[in-house]
Protein backbone atom coordinates (compact mmCIF):
# COMPACT_ATOMS: atom_id res chain seq x y z
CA UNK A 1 -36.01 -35.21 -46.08
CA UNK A 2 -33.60 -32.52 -45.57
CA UNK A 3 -34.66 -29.05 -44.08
CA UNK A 4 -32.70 -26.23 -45.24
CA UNK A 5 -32.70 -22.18 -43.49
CA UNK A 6 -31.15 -19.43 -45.09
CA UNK A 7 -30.13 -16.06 -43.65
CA UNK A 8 -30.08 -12.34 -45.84
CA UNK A 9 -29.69 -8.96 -45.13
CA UNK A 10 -32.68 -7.55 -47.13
CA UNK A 11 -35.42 -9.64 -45.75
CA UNK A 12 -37.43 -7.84 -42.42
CA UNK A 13 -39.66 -10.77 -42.52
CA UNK A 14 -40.38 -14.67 -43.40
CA UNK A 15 -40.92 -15.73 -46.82
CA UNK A 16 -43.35 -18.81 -47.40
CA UNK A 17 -41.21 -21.67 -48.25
CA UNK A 18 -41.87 -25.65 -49.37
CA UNK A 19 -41.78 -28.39 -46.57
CA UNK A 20 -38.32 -29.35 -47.73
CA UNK A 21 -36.69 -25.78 -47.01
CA UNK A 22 -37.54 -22.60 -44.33
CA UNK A 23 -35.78 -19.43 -45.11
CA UNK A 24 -34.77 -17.10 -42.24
CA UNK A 25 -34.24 -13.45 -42.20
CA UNK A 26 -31.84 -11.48 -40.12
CA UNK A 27 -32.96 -8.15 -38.45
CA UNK A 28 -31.54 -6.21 -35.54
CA UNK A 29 -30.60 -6.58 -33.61
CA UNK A 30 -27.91 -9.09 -33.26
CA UNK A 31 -27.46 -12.48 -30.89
CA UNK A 32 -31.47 -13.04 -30.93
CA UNK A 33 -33.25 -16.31 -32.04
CA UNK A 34 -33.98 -16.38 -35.62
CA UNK A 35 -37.45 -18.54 -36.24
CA UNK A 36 -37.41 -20.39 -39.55
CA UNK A 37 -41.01 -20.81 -41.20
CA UNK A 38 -42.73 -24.35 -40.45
CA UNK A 39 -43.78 -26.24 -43.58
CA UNK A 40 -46.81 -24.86 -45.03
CA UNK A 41 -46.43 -21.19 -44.59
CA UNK A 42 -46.61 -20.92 -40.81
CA UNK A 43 -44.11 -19.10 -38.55
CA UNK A 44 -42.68 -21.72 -35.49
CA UNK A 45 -44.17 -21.26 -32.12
CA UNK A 46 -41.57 -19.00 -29.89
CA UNK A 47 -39.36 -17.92 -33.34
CA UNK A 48 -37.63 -14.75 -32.80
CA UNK A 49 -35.39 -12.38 -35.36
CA UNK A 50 -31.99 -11.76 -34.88
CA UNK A 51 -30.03 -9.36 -37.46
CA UNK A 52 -26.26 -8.15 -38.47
CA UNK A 53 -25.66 -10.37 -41.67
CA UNK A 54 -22.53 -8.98 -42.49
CA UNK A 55 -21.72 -10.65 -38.85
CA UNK A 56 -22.68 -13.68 -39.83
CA UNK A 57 -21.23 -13.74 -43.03
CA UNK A 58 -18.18 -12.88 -41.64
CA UNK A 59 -18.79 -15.92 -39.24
CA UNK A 60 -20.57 -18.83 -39.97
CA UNK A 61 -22.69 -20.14 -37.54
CA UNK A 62 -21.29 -23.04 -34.55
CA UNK A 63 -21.72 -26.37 -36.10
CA UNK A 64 -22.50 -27.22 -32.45
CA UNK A 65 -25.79 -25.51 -32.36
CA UNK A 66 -28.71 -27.44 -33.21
CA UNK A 67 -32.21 -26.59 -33.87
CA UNK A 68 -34.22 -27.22 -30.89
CA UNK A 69 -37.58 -28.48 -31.19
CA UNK A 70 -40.65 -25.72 -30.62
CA UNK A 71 -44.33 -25.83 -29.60
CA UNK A 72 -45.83 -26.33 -25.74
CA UNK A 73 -43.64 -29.69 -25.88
CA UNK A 74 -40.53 -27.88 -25.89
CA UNK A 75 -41.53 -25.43 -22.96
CA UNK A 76 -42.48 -28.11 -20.70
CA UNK A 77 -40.13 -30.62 -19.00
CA UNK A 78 -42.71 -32.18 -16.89
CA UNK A 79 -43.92 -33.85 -20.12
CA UNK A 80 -42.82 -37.67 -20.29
CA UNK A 81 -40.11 -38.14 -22.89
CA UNK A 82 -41.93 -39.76 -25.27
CA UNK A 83 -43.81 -36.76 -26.04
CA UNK A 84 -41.30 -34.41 -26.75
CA UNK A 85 -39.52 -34.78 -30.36
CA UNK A 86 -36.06 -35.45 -30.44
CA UNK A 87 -32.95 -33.01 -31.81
CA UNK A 88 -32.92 -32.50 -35.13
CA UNK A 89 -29.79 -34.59 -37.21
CA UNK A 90 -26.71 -33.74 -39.14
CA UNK A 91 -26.82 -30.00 -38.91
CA UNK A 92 -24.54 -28.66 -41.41
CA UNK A 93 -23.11 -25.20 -43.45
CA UNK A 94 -24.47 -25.74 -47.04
CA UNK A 95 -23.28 -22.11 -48.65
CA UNK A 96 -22.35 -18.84 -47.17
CA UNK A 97 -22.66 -15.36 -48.67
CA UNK A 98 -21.90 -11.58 -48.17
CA UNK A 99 -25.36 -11.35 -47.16
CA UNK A 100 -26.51 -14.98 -45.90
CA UNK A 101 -25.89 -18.50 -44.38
CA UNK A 102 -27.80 -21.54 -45.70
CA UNK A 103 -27.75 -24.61 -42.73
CA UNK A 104 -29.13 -27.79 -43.64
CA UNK A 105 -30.49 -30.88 -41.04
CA UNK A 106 -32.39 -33.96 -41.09
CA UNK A 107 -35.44 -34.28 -39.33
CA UNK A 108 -35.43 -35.83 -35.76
CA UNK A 109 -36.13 -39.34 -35.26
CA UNK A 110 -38.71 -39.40 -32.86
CA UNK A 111 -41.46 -36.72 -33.54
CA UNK A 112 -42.95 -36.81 -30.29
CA UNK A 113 -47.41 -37.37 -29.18
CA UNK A 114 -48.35 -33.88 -30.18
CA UNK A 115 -46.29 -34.24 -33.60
CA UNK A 116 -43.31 -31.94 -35.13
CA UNK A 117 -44.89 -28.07 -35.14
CA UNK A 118 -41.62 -26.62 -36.60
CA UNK A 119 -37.45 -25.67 -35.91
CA UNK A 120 -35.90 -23.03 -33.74
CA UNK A 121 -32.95 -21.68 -35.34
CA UNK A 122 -30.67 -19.94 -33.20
CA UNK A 123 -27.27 -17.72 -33.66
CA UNK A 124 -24.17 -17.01 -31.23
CA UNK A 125 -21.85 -14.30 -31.92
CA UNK A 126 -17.92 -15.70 -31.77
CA UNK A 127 -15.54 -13.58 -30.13
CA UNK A 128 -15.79 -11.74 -27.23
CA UNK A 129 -13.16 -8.83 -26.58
CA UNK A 130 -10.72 -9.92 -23.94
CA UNK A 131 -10.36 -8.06 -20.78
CA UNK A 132 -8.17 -8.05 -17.81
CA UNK A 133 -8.60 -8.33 -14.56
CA UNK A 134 -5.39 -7.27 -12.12
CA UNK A 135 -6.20 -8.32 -8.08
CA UNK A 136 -6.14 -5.54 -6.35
CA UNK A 137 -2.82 -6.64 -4.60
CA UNK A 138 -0.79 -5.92 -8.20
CA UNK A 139 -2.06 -2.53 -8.80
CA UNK A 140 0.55 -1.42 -6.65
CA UNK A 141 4.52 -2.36 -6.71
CA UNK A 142 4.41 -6.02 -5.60
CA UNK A 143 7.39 -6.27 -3.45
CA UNK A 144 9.10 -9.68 -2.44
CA UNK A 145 12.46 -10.81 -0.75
CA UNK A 146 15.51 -12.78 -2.17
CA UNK A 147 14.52 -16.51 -1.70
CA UNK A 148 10.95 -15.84 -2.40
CA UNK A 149 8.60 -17.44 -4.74
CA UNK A 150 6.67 -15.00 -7.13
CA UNK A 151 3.00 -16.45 -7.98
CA UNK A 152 1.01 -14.06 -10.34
CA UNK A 153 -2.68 -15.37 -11.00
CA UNK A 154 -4.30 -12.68 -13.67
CA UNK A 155 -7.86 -13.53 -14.58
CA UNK A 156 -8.99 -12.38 -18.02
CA UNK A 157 -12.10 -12.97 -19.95
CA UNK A 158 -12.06 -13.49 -24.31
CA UNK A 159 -14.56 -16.32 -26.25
CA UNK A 160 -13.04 -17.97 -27.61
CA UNK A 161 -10.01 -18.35 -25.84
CA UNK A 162 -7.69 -15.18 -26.02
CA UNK A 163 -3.65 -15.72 -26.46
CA UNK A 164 -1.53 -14.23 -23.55
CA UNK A 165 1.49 -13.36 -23.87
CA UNK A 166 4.36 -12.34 -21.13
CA UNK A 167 7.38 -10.16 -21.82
CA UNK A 168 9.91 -8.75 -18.72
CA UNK A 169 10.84 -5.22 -19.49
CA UNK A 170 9.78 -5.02 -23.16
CA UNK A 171 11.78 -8.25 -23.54
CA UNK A 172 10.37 -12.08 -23.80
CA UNK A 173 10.77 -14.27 -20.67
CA UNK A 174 14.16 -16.52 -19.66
CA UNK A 175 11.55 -19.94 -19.50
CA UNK A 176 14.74 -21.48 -17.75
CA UNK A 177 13.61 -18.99 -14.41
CA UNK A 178 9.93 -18.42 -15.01
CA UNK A 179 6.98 -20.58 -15.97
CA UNK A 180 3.90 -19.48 -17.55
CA UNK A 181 0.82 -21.24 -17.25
CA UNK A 182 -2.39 -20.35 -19.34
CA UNK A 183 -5.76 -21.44 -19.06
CA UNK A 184 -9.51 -20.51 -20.34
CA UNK A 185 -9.88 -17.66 -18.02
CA UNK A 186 -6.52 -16.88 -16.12
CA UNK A 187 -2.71 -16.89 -16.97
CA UNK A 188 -0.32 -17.78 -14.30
CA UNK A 189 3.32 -16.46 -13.73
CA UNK A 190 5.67 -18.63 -11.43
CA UNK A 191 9.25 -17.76 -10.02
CA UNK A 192 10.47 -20.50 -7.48
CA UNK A 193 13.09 -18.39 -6.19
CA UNK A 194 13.35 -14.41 -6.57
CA UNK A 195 16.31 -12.90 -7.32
CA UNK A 196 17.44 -9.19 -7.70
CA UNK A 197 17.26 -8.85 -11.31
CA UNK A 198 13.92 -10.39 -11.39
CA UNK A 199 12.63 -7.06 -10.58
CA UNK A 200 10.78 -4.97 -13.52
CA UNK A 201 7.87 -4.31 -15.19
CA UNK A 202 5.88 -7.77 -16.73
CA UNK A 203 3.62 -6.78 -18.80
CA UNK A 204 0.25 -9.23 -20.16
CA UNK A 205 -1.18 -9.17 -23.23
CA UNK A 206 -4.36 -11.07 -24.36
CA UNK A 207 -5.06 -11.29 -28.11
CA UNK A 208 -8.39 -12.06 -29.80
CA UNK A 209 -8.09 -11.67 -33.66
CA UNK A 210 -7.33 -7.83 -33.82
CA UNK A 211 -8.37 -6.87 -30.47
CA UNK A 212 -6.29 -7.27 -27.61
CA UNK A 213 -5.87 -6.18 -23.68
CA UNK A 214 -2.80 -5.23 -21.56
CA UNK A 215 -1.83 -4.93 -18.04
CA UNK A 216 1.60 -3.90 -16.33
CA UNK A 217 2.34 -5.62 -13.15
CA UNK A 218 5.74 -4.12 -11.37
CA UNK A 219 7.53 -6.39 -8.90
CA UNK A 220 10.56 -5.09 -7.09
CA UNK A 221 12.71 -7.77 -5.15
CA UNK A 222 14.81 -6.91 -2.52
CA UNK A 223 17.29 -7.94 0.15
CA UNK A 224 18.98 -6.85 3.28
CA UNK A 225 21.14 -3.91 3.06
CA UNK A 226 25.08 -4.11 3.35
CA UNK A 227 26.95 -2.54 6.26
CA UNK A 228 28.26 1.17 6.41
CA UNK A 229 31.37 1.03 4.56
CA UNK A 230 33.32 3.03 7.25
CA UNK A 231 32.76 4.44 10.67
CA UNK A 232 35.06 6.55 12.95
CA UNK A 233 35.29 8.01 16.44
CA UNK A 234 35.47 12.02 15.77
CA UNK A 235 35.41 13.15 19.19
CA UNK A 236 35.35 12.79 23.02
CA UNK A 237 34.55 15.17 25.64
CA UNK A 238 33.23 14.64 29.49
CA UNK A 239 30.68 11.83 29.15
CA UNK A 240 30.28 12.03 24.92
CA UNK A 241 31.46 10.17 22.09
CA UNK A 242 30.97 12.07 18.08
CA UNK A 243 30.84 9.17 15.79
CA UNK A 244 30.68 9.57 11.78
CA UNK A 245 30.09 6.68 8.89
CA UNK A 246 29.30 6.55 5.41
CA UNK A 247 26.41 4.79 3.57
CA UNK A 248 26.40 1.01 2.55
CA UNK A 249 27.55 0.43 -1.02
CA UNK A 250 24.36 -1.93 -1.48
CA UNK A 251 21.11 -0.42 0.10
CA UNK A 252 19.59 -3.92 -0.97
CA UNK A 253 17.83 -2.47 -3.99
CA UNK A 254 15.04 -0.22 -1.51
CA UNK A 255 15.75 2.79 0.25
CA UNK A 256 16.73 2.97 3.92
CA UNK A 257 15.03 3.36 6.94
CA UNK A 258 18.03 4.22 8.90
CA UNK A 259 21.19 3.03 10.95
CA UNK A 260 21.21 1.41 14.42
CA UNK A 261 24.25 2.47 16.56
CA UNK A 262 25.04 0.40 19.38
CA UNK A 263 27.57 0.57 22.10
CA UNK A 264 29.34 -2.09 24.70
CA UNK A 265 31.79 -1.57 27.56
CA UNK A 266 35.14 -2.69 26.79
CA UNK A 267 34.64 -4.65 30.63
CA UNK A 268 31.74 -6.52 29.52
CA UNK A 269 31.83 -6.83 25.91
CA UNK A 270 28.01 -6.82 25.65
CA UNK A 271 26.34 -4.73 23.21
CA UNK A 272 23.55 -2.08 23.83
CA UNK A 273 21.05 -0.12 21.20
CA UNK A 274 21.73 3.66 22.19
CA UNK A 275 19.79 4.52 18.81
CA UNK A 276 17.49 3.59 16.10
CA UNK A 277 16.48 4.17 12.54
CA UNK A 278 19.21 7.20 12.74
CA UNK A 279 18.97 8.77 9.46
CA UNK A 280 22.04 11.76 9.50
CA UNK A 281 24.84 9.34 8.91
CA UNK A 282 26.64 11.13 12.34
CA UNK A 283 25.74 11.01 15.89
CA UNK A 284 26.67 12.11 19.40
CA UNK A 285 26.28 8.93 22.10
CA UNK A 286 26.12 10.84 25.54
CA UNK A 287 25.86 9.25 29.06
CA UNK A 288 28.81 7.44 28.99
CA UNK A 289 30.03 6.29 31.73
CA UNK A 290 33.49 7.83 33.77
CA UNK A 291 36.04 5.69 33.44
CA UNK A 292 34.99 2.93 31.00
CA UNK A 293 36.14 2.48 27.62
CA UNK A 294 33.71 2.22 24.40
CA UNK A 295 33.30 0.42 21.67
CA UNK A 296 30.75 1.83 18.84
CA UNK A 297 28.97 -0.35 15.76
CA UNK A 298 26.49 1.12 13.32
CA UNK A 299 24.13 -0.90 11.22
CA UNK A 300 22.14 -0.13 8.41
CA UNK A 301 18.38 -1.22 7.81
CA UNK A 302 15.80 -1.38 5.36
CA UNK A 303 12.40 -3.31 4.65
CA UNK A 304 13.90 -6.75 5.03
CA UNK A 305 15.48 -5.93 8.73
CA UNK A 306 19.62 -4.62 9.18
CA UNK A 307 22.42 -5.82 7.93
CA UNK A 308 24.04 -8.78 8.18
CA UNK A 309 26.58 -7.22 9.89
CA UNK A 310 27.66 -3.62 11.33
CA UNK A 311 30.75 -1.23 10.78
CA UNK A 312 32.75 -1.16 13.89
CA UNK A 313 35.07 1.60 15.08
CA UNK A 314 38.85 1.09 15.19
CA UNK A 315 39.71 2.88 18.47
CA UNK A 316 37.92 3.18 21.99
CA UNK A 317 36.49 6.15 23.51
CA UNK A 318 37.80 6.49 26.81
CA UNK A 319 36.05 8.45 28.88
CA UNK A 320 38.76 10.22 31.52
CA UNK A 321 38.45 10.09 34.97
CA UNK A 322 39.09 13.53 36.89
CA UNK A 323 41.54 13.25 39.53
CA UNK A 324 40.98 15.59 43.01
CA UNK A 325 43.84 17.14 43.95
CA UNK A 326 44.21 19.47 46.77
CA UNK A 327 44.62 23.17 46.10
CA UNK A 328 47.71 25.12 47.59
CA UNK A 329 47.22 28.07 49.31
CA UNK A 330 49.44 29.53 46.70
CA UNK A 331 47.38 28.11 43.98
CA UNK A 332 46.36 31.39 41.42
CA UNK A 333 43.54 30.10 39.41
CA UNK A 334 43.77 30.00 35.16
CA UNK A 335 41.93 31.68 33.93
CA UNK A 336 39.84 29.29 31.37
CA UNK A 337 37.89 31.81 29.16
CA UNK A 338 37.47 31.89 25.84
CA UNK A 339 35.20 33.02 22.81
CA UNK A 340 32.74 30.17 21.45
CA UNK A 341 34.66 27.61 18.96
CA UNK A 342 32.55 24.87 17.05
CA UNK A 343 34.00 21.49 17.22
CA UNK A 344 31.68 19.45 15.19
CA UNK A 345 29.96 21.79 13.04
CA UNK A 346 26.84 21.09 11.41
CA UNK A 347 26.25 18.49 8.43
CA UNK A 348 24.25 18.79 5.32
CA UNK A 349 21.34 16.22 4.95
CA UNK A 350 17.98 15.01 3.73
CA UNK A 351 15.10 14.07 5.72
CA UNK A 352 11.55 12.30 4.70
CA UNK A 353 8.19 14.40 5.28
CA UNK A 354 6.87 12.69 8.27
CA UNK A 355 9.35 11.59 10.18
CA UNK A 356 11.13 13.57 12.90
CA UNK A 357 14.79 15.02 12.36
CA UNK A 358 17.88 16.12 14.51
CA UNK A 359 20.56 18.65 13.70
CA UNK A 360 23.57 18.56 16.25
CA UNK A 361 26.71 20.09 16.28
CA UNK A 362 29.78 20.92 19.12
CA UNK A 363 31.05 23.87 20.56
CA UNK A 364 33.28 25.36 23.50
CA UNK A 365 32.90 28.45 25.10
CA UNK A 366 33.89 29.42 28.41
CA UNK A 367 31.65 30.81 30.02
CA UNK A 368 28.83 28.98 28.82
CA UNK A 369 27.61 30.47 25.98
CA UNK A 370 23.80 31.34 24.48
CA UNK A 371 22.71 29.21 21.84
CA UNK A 372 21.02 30.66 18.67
CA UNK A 373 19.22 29.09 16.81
CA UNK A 374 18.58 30.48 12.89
CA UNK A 375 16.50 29.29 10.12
CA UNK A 376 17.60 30.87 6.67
CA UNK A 377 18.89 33.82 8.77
CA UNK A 378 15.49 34.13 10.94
CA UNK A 379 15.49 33.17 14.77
CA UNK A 380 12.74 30.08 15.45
CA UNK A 381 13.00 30.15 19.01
CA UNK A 382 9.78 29.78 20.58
CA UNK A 383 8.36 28.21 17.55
CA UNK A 384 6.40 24.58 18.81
CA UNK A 385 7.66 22.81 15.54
CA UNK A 386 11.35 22.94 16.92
CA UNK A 387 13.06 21.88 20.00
CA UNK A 388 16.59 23.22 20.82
CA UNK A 389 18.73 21.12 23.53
CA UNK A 390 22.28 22.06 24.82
CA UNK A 391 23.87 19.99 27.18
CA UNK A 392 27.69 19.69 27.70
CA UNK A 393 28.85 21.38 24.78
CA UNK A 394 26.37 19.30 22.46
CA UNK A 395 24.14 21.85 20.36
CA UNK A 396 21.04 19.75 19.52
CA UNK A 397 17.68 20.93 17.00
CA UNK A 398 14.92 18.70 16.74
CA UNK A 399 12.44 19.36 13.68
CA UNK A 400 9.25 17.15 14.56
CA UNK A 401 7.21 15.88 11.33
CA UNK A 402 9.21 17.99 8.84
CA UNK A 403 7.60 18.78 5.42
CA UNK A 404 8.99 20.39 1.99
CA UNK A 405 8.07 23.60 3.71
CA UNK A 406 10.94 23.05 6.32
CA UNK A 407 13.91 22.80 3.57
CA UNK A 408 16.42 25.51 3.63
CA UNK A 409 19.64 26.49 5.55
CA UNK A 410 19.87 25.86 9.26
CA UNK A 411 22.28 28.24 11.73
CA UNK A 412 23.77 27.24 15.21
CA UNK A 413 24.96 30.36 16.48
CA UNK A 414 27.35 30.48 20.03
CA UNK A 415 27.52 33.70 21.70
CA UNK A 416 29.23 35.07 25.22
CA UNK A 417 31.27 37.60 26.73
CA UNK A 418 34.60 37.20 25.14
CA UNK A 419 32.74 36.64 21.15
CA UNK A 420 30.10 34.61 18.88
CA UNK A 421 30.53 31.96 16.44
CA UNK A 422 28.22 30.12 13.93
CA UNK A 423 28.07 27.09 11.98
CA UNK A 424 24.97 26.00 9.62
CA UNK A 425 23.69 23.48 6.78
CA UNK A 426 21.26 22.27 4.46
CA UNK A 427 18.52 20.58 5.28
CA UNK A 428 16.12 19.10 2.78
CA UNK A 429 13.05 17.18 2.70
CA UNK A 430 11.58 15.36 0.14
CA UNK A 431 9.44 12.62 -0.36
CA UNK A 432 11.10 9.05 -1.29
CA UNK A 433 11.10 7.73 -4.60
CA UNK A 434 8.27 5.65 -5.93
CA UNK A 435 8.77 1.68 -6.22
């Protein structure tokens, strides 16, 4: 004998029905059981309603789910197994309608000691709208080196199983450099080796029918930086060498941290770090020693460590050895006097909030003259935030822990007896660019 169930829209309640058929309702709300009527007019033991019938017209009920036996039998697994009936057989979709679903099965074929009381029918909404879960690693710019393997594991959720899809900046995937991998609840992005112009924005998308979820993951991949494409000796006074370079031509797609400069004796030939993570792209190396001759290098540096190699001046820096000589008695002193004259004046450039700056500049004056120093035409001597230093004819302003606030045009002025003189620049600061 076949046992039939249908589910409507109108019905709140169950209808009495022939031992060969049970009709079911549908009432909210939806995803409850729905309990069909047991032969003879009675309502199975444990039956519940479930509703939304344009739901289940829409979607016909799993063939997998099967009617489960009811009645104290069902409810307790401590009973031996020949008690408890067996599944019902050969559940099947006889008709579906705008406003119902008619199932059909066969009875079980073992009916168990206490006898069959009735069916449980049950319904499972399909489809589930997909979500995405991004590890807290990716919300952020995910950076990697050159060389480096790229392993993205994004969990999502969708029943039943969503489609992902992977573009690279708006644009579908070279398969011959990535792999994707998809699975029931995750989708996995491989790169063996990183290069440069892996870098961008990959963007997932999970599709369920006509819903769908997105998530942007950027990845930036970078390298070491090239060397300074140029570096010369400007100047070289008592115990002081002026050096100035220019930037690398690759920064190794990040910013930079700074330059390393680095001298060696032309005696030894050994190399020695006389500064680091130099922003300005000029310096002044001071305590040099009488007599020797210098070599100077400059490197450049970023996240992944310096270059590969530095720029190296041309010429030496000799630093002159004063001779004595005795003085005649007829000896009439020169007079050496003279108004204040910059010799390295002052050089625009941009500093990040945060991290400490210098300004430095030359000048001669004989005698020694006062240093001055301005900012946009206001004297900020005595002010904590800035340190002056003037030794040997070097003019040197350190700003500690700039911010915007300390933007604006900077003033070195020289003053003594015989005149004044003034030299000044730009400085900005500004926060880096986002990666």
């Amino acid at each position: 004998m076949t046992e039939k169930a249908t589910s409507e829209a109108p019905a709140c309640g169950l209808e009495e029905t022939t031992s060969e058929s049970a009709h079911v309702p549908l009432t909210e709300p939806f995803g409850d059981t729905a309990a069909p009527q047991a032969p003879g007019g009675e309502q199975a033991p444990g039956g519940q309603q479930a509703s939304d019938p344009q739901e289940s017209a829409r979607q016909p009920p799993d063939p997998a789910a099967s009617a489960a036996p009811a009645g104290p039998a069902a409810t307790d697994p401590a009973l031996p197994r020949e008690d408890v009936p067996s599944a019902p057989l050969l559940l099947a979709v006889e008709d579906v309608s705008d406003s119902s679903v008619t199932v059909s099965w066969e009875p079980p074929e073992r009916l168990g000691r206490l006898g069959l009381q009735g069916y449980v029918l049950e319904l499972r909404r399909e489809g589930e709208a997909p979500k995405i879960r991004v590890p807290r690693h990716l919300r952020q710019t995910y950076i990697r080196q050159v060389g480096e393997s790229i392993n993205l594991q994004i969990p999502f959720q969708g029943n039943p199983k969503p489609q992902a899809l992977w573009t690279h900046n708006g644009h579908a995937l070279d398969s011959q450099r990535v792999s994707v991998r998809t699975g029931d609840q995750d989708s996995i992005l491989f790169i063996r080796s990183a290069q440069r112009s892996d870098s961008g924005c990959y963007e997932l998308t999970v599709q369920l029918k006509d819903l769908e979820a997105k998530a942007a993951i950027n990845i930036l991949v970078i390298e070491k930086p090239g060397p300074p494409r140029s570096i010369r000796l400007l100047d070289v006074w008592n115990c002081n060498a002026t050096l100035e370079w220019t930037p690398p031509q690759d920064t190794g797609n990040t910013e930079l941290l700074g330059y390393t400069v680095q001298k060696a004796d032309k005696k030894t030939g050994q190399w020695f770090t006389v500064l680091e993570r130099c922003h300005p792209t000029s310096c002044t190396v001071s305590d040099l020693i009488v007599g020797n001759s210098y070599s100077f290098r400059v490197f450049s540096e970023n996240l992944c460590g310096l270059s590969a190699s530095a720029a190296v001046t041309k010429e030496l820096a000799h630093i002159v050895k004063t001779d004595i000589v005795a003085k005649p008695k007829s000896f009439v002193e020169r007079d050496f006097s003279e108004a204040p004259s910059f010799t390295q004046p002052l050089a625009d450039h941009t500093s990040t909030p945060g991290y400490s700056t210098q300004l430095s500049c030359s000048v001669r004056a004989s005698p020694k003259p006062k240093i001055i120093w301005m900012k946009n035409k206001m004297d900020i001597q005595g002010d904590p935030k800035y340190r002056a230093l003037s030794e040997q004819g070097v003019c040197t302003l350190e700003i500690r822990k700039p911010s915007p606030f300390d933007s604006g045009v900077y003033t070195c002025k020289a003053i003594n007896v015989l005149g004044e003189a003034s030299v000044d620049c730009r400085l900005e600061v500004k926060a880096s660019a986002t990666h």
